[in-house]
Protein backbone atom coordinates (compact mmCIF):
# COMPACT_ATOMS: atom_id res chain seq x y z
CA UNK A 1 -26.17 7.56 -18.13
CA UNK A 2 -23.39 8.96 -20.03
CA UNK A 3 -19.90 6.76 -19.84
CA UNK A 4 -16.82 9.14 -19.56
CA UNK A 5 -12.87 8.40 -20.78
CA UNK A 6 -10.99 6.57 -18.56
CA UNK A 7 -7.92 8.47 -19.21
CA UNK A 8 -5.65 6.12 -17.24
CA UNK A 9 -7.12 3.24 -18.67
CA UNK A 10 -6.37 4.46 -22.12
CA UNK A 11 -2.87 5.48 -21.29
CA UNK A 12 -1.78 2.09 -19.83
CA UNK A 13 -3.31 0.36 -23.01
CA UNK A 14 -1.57 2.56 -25.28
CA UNK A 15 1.92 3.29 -24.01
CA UNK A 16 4.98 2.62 -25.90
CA UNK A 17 7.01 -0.70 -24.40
CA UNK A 18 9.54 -0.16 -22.22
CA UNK A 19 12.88 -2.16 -20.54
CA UNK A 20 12.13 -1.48 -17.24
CA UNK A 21 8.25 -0.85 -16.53
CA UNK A 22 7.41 0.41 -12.69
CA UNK A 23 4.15 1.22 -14.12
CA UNK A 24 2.23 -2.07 -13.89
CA UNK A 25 -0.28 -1.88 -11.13
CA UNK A 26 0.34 -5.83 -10.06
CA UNK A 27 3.11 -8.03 -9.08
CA UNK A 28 4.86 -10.72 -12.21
CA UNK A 29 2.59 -12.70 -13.73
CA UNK A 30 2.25 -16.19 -12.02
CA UNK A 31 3.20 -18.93 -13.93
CA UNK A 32 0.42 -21.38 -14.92
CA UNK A 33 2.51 -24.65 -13.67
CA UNK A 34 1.80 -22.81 -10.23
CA UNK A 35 -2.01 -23.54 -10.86
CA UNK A 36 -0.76 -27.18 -11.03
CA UNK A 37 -3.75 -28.02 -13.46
CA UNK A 38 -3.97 -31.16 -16.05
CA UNK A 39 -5.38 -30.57 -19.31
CA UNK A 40 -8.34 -32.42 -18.07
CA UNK A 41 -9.13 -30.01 -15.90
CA UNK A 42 -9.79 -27.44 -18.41
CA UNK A 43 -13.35 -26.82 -19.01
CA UNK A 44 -15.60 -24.91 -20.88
CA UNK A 45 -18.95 -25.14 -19.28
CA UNK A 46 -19.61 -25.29 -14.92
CA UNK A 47 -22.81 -26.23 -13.09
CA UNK A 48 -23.69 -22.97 -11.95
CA UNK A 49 -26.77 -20.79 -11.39
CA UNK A 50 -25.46 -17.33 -9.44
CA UNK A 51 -21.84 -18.03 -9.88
CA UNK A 52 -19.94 -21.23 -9.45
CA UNK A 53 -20.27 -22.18 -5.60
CA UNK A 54 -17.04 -23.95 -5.23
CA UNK A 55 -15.22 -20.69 -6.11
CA UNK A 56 -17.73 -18.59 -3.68
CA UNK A 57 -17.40 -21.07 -0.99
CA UNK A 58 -13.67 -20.86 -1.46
CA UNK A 59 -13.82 -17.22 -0.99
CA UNK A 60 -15.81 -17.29 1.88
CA UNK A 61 -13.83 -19.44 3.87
CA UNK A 62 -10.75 -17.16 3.14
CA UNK A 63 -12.66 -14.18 4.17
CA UNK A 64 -14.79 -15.29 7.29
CA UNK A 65 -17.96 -15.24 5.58
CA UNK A 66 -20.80 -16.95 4.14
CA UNK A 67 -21.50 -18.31 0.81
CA UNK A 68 -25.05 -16.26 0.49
CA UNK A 69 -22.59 -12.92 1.26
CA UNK A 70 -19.93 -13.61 -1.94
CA UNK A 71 -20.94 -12.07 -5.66
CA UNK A 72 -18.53 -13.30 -8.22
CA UNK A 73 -17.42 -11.82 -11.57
CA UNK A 74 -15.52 -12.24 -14.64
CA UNK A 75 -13.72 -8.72 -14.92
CA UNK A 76 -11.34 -8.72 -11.75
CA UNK A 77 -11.77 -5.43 -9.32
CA UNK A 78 -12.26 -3.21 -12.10
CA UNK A 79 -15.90 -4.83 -12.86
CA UNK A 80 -16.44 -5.74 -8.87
CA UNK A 81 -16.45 -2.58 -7.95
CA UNK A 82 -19.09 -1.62 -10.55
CA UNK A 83 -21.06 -4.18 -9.29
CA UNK A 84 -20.67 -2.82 -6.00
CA UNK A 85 -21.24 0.58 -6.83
CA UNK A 86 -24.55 -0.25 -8.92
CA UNK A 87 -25.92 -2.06 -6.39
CA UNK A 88 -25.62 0.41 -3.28
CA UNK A 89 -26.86 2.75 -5.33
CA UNK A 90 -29.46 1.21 -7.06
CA UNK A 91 -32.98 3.16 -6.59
CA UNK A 92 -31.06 6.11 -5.11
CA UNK A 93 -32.89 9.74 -6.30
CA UNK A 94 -31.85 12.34 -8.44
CA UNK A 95 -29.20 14.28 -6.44
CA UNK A 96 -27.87 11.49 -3.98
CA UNK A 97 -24.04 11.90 -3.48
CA UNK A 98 -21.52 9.76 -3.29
CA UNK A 99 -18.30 10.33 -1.68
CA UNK A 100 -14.64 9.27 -3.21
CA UNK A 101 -11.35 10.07 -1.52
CA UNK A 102 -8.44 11.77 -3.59
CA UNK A 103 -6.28 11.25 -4.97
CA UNK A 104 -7.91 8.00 -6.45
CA UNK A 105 -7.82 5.02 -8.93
CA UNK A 106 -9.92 6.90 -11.64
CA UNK A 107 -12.39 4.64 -11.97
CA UNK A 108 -13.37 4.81 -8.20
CA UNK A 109 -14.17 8.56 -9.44
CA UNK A 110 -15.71 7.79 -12.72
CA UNK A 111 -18.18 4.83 -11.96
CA UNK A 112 -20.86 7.08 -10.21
CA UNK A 113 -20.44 10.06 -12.13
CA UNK A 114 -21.05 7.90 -14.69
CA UNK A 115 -24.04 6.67 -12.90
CA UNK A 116 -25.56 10.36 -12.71
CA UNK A 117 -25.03 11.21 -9.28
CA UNK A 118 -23.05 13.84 -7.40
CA UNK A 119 -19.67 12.96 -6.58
CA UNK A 120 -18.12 15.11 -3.13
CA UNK A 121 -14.46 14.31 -2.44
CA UNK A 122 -12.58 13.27 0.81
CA UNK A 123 -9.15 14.55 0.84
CA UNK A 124 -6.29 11.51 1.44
CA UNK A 125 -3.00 14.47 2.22
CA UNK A 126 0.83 13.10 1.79
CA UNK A 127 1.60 15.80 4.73
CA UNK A 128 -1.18 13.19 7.13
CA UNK A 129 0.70 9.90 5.39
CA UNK A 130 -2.77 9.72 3.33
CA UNK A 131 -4.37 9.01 6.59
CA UNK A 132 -8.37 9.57 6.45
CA UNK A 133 -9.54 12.05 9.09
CA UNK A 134 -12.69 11.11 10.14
CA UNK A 135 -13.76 14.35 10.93
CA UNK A 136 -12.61 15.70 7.40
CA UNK A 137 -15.08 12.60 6.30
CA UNK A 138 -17.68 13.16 8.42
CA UNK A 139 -18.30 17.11 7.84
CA UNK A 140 -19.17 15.14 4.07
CA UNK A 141 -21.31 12.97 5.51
CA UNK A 142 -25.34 14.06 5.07
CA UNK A 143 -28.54 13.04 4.40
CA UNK A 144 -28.12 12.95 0.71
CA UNK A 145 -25.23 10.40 1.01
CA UNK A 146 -25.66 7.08 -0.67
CA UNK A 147 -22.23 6.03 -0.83
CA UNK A 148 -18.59 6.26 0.04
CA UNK A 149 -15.67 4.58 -2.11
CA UNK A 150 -11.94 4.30 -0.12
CA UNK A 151 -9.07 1.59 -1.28
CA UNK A 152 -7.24 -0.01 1.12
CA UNK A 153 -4.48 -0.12 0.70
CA UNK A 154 -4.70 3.41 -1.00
CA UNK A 155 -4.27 3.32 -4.54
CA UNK A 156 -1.87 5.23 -5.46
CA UNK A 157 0.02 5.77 -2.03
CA UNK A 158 0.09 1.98 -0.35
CA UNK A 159 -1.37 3.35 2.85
CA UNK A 160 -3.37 1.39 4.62
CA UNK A 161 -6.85 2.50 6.63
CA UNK A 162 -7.39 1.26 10.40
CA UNK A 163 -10.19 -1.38 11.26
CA UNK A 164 -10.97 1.11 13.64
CA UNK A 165 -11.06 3.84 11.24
CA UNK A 166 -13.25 1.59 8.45
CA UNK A 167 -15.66 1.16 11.85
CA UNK A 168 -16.22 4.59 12.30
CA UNK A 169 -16.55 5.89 8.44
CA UNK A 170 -19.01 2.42 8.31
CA UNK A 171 -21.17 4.33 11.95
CA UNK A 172 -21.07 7.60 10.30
CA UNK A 173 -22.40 6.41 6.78
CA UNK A 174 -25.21 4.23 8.62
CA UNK A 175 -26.68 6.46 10.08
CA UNK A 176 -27.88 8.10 6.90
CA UNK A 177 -28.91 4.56 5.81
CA UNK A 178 -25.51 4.70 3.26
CA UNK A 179 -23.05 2.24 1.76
CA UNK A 180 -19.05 2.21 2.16
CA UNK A 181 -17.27 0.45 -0.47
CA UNK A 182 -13.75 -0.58 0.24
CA UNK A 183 -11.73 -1.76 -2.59
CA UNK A 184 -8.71 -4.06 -1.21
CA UNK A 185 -7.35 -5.34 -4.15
CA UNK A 186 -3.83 -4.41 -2.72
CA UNK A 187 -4.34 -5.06 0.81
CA UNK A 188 -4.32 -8.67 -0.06
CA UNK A 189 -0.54 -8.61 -0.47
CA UNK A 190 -0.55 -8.24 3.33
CA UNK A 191 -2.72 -11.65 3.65
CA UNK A 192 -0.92 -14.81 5.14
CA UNK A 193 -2.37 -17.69 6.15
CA UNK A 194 -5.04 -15.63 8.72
CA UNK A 195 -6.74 -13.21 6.29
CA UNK A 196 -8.24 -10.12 7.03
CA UNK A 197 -11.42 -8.34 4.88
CA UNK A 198 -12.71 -4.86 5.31
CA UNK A 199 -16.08 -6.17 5.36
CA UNK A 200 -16.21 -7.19 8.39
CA UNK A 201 -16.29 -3.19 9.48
CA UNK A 202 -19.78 -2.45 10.00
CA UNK A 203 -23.29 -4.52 8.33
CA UNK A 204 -23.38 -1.33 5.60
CA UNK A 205 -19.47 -2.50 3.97
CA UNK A 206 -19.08 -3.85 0.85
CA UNK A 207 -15.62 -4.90 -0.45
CA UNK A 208 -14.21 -5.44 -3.51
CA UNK A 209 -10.96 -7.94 -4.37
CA UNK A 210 -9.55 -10.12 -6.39
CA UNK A 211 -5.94 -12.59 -7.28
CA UNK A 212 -4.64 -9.81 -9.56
CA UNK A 213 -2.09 -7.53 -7.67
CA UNK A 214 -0.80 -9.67 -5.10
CA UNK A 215 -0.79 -12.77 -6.68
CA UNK A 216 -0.18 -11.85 -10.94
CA UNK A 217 -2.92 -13.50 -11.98
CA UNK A 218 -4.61 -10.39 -13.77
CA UNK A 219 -5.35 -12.71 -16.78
CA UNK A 220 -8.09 -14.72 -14.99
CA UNK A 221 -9.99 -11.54 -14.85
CA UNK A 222 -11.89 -13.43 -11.81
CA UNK A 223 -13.62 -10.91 -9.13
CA UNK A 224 -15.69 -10.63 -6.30
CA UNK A 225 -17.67 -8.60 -3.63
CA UNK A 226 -18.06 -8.92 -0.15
CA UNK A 227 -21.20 -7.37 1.34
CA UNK A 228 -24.35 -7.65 2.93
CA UNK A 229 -26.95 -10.20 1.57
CA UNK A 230 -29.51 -7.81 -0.23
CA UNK A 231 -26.51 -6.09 -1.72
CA UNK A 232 -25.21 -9.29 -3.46
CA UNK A 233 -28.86 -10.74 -4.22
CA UNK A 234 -29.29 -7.01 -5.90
CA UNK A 235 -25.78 -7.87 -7.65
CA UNK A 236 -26.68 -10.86 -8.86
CA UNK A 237 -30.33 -9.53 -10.21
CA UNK A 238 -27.72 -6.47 -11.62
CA UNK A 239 -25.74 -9.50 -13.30
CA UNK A 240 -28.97 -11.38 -14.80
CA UNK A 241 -29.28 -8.12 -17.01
CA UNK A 242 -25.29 -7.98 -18.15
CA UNK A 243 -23.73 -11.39 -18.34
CA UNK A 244 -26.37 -13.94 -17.01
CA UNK A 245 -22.44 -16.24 -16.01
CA UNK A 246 -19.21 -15.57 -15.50
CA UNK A 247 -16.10 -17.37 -17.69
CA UNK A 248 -15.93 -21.11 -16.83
CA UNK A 249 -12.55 -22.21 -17.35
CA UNK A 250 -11.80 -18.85 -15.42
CA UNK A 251 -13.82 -19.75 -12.42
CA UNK A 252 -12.34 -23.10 -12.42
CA UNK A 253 -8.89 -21.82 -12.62
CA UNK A 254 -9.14 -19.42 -9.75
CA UNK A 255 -10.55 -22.14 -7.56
CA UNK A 256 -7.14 -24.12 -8.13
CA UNK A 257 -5.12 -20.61 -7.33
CA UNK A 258 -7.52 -20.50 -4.20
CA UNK A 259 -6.54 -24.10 -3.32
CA UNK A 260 -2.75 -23.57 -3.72
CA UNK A 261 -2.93 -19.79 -2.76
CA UNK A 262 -0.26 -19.69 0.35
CA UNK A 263 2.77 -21.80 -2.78
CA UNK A 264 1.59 -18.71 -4.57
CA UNK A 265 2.24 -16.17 -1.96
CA UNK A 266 5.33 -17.67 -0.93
CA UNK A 267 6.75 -17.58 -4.49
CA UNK A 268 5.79 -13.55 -4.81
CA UNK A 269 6.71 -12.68 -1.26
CA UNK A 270 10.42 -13.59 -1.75
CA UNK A 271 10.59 -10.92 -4.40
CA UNK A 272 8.21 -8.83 -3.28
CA UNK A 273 9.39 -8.14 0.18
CA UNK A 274 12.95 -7.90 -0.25
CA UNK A 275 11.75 -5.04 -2.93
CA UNK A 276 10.06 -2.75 -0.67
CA UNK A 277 13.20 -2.70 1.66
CA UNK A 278 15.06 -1.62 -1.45
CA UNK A 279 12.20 1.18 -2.44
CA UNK A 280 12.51 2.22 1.47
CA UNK A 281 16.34 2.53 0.59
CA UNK A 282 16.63 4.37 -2.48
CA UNK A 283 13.57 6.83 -0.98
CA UNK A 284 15.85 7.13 1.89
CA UNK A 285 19.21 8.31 0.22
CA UNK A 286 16.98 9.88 -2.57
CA UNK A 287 15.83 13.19 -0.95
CA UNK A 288 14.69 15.20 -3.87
CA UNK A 289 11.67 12.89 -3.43
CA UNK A 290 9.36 13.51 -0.61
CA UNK A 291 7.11 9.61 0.18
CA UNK A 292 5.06 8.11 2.25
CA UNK A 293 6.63 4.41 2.04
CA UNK A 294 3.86 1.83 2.55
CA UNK A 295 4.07 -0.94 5.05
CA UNK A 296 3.36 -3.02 2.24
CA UNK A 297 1.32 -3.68 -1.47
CA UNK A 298 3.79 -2.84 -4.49
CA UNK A 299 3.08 1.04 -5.49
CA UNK A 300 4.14 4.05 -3.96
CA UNK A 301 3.42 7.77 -4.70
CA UNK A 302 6.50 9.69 -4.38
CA UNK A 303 6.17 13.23 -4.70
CA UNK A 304 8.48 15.49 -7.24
CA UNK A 305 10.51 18.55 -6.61
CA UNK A 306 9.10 21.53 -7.26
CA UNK A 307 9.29 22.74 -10.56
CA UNK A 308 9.27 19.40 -12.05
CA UNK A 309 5.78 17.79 -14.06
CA UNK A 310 5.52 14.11 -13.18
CA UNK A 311 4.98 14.34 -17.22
CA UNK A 312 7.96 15.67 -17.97
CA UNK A 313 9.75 13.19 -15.78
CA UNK A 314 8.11 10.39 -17.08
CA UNK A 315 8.65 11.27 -20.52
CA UNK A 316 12.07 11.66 -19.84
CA UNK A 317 12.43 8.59 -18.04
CA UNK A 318 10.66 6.43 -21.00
CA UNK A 319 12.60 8.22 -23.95
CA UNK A 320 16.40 7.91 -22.45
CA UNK A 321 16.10 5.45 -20.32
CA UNK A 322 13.59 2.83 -21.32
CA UNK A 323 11.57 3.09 -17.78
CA UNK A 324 7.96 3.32 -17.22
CA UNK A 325 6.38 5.17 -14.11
CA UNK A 326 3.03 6.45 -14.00
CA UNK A 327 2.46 9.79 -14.08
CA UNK A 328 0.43 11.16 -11.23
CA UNK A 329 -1.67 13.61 -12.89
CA UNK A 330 -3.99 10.14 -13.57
CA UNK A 331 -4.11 10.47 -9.66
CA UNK A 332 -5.13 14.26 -9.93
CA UNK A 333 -1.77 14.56 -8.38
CA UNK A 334 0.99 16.18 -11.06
CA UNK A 335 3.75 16.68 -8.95
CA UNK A 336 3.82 12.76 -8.33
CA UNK A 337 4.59 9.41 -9.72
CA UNK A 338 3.45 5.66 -9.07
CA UNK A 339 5.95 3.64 -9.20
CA UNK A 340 5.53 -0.15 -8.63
CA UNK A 341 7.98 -2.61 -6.94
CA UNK A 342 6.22 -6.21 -8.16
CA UNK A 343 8.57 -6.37 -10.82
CA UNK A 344 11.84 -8.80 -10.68
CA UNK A 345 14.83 -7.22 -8.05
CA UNK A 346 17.65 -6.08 -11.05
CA UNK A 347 15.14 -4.18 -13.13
CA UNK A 348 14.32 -2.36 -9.58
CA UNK A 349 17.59 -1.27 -8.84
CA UNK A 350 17.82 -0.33 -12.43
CA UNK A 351 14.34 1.71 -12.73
CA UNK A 352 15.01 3.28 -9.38
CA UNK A 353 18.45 4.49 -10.43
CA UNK A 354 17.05 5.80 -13.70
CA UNK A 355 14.57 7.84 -11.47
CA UNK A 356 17.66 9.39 -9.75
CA UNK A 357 19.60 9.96 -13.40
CA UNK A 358 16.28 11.86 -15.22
CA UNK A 359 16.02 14.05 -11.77
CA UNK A 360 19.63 14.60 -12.50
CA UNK A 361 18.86 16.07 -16.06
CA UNK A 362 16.02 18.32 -15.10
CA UNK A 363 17.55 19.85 -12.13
């Protein structure tokens, strides 16, 4: 096993500060008087043996499913989807593949290469609004496939994938006796009160979420998988070996989110809706760029002129006018940006408008 850089990762820990920052990958932090806790209910130890099962039993009534089906973690998506990843392919051989769409959230790519195994890519194409062609998909498809890895919504473009589409990648992958992974950290800002989970697309899904990107609560670092039975058992077995527990007072603090979840999504939603019908706007008057705009989430993936690096604009963009976007070649996509809309309506207008201004100075 050899552990590669995550050269996004060490880019968004290391980047200078910034006014205006469309970078983040999440909505505001949530305030912790939304949690509406009491000092007493701090704690530092839970009754727990796999995870705490008022948290999983929270999560499986907002997802449709049982108990015995949720794996919990302390390390949000990020270490879900390990989880996810290590158990599908636990046992695999030498030389199983695993299939990743691109362009991706890195570490979608770099968990099973650093695994060992061979990684085969499904293209997601701005000129098909980053829809997956399940053809494309299934000429990748063989009997050396272990595993495929999607997020939905896409991350970086906001797209979102079909059930129907999900049901047919979930067939295909079957059928080789393999294991789709669907993380949906960002198709939780869609949620209301009826929720929707990817893992109810086939008996071979596993899904990975969590409270940070709709909800800005990043800093409970509280995660979890959907999946089949054996997959979780093997998670928890997987988690025996790592961590043995997850954080207490985080567990108990994401049950109280859980319990006042649709206050929370109320409070985000009146910023975070009016703000994609102001990213639709500016993309709209703003035709140098060429988008896909989401239906909803808070990222989108705007492609760049020709002739202009999403470096060069971004470094432009942080250096005169104190605005952070990411720059797409983390995506394996240079001539992009991701630029995030979860952040408070003025510094919007002002970040998109700064956009507009640094395209003004290199064209």
């Amino acid at each position: 096993m050899r552990f590669p850089e995550v050269s996004y990762m060490r880019w968004a820990k290391s980047h200078p500060p910034a006014h205006i920052n469309l970078a983040r990958s999440g909505v505001d932090s949530c305030p912790p008087s939304a949690l509406g806790l009491k000092s007493r209910d701090l704690v530092v130890t839970l009754p727990v043996r796999d995870g705490y099962m008022p948290l999983r039993q929270a999560i499986a009534r907002r997802y449709r499913v049982t108990a015995g089906r949720v794996f919990t973690v302390s390390g949000g998506t990020s270490f879900a989807n390990w989880f996810a990843c290590a158990a599908a392919l636990d046992g695999c051989p030498h030389g199983s593949e695993v299939i990743v769409e691109r362009p991706t959230y890195e570490p979608l790519l770099k968990i099973p290469e650093a695994l060992g195994y061979r990684v085969r890519r499904l293209d997601r194409r701005l000129a098909e609004q980053y829809a997956i062609d399940v053809e494309r998909f299934a000429g990748l498809v063989n009997a050396r496939t272990r595993l495929a890895i999607v997020s939905n919504l896409h991350n970086p473009s906001g797209a979102r994938i079909p059930s129907a589409t999900l049901r047919r990648m979930a067939a295909l992958l079957a059928r080789v006796n393999a294991f789709l992974v669907v993380d949906e950290v960002y198709l939780e800002c869609l949620f209301g009160a009826r929720t929707g989970s990817c893992v109810h697309a086939g008996p071979n899904v596993l899904t990975t979420n969590s409270l940070t990107k709709a909800y800005g609560l990043d800093g409970l670092r509280a995660g979890w998988v959907l999946g089949p039975r054996e997959m979780i058992h093997r998670a928890w077995m997987i988690q025996d070996l790592l961590a043995n527990n997850g954080v207490a007072p985080g567990e108990q603090m994401t049950l109280a989110a859980f319990r006042r979840l649709s206050g929370i999504r109320r409070r985000v939603h009146a910023t975070l809706d009016p703000n994609l019908e102001r990213l639709q706007r500016f993309l709209a008057r703003e035709r140098r760029l060429e988008a896909f705009v989401p239906e909803g989430g808070n990222v989108a993936f705007p492609r760049l002129p020709r002739g202009v690096a999403s470096d060069t604009l971004a470094d432009r963009l942080l250096r005169r006018y104190s605005t952070l976007v990411v720059p797409g070649r983390f995506f394996e996509a240079p001539r992009h940006i991701r630029i995030s809309f979860g952040c408070r309506p003025a510094l919007l207008e002002r970040g998109l408008a700064n956009i507009s201004r640094a395209l003004d100075d290199l064209l």
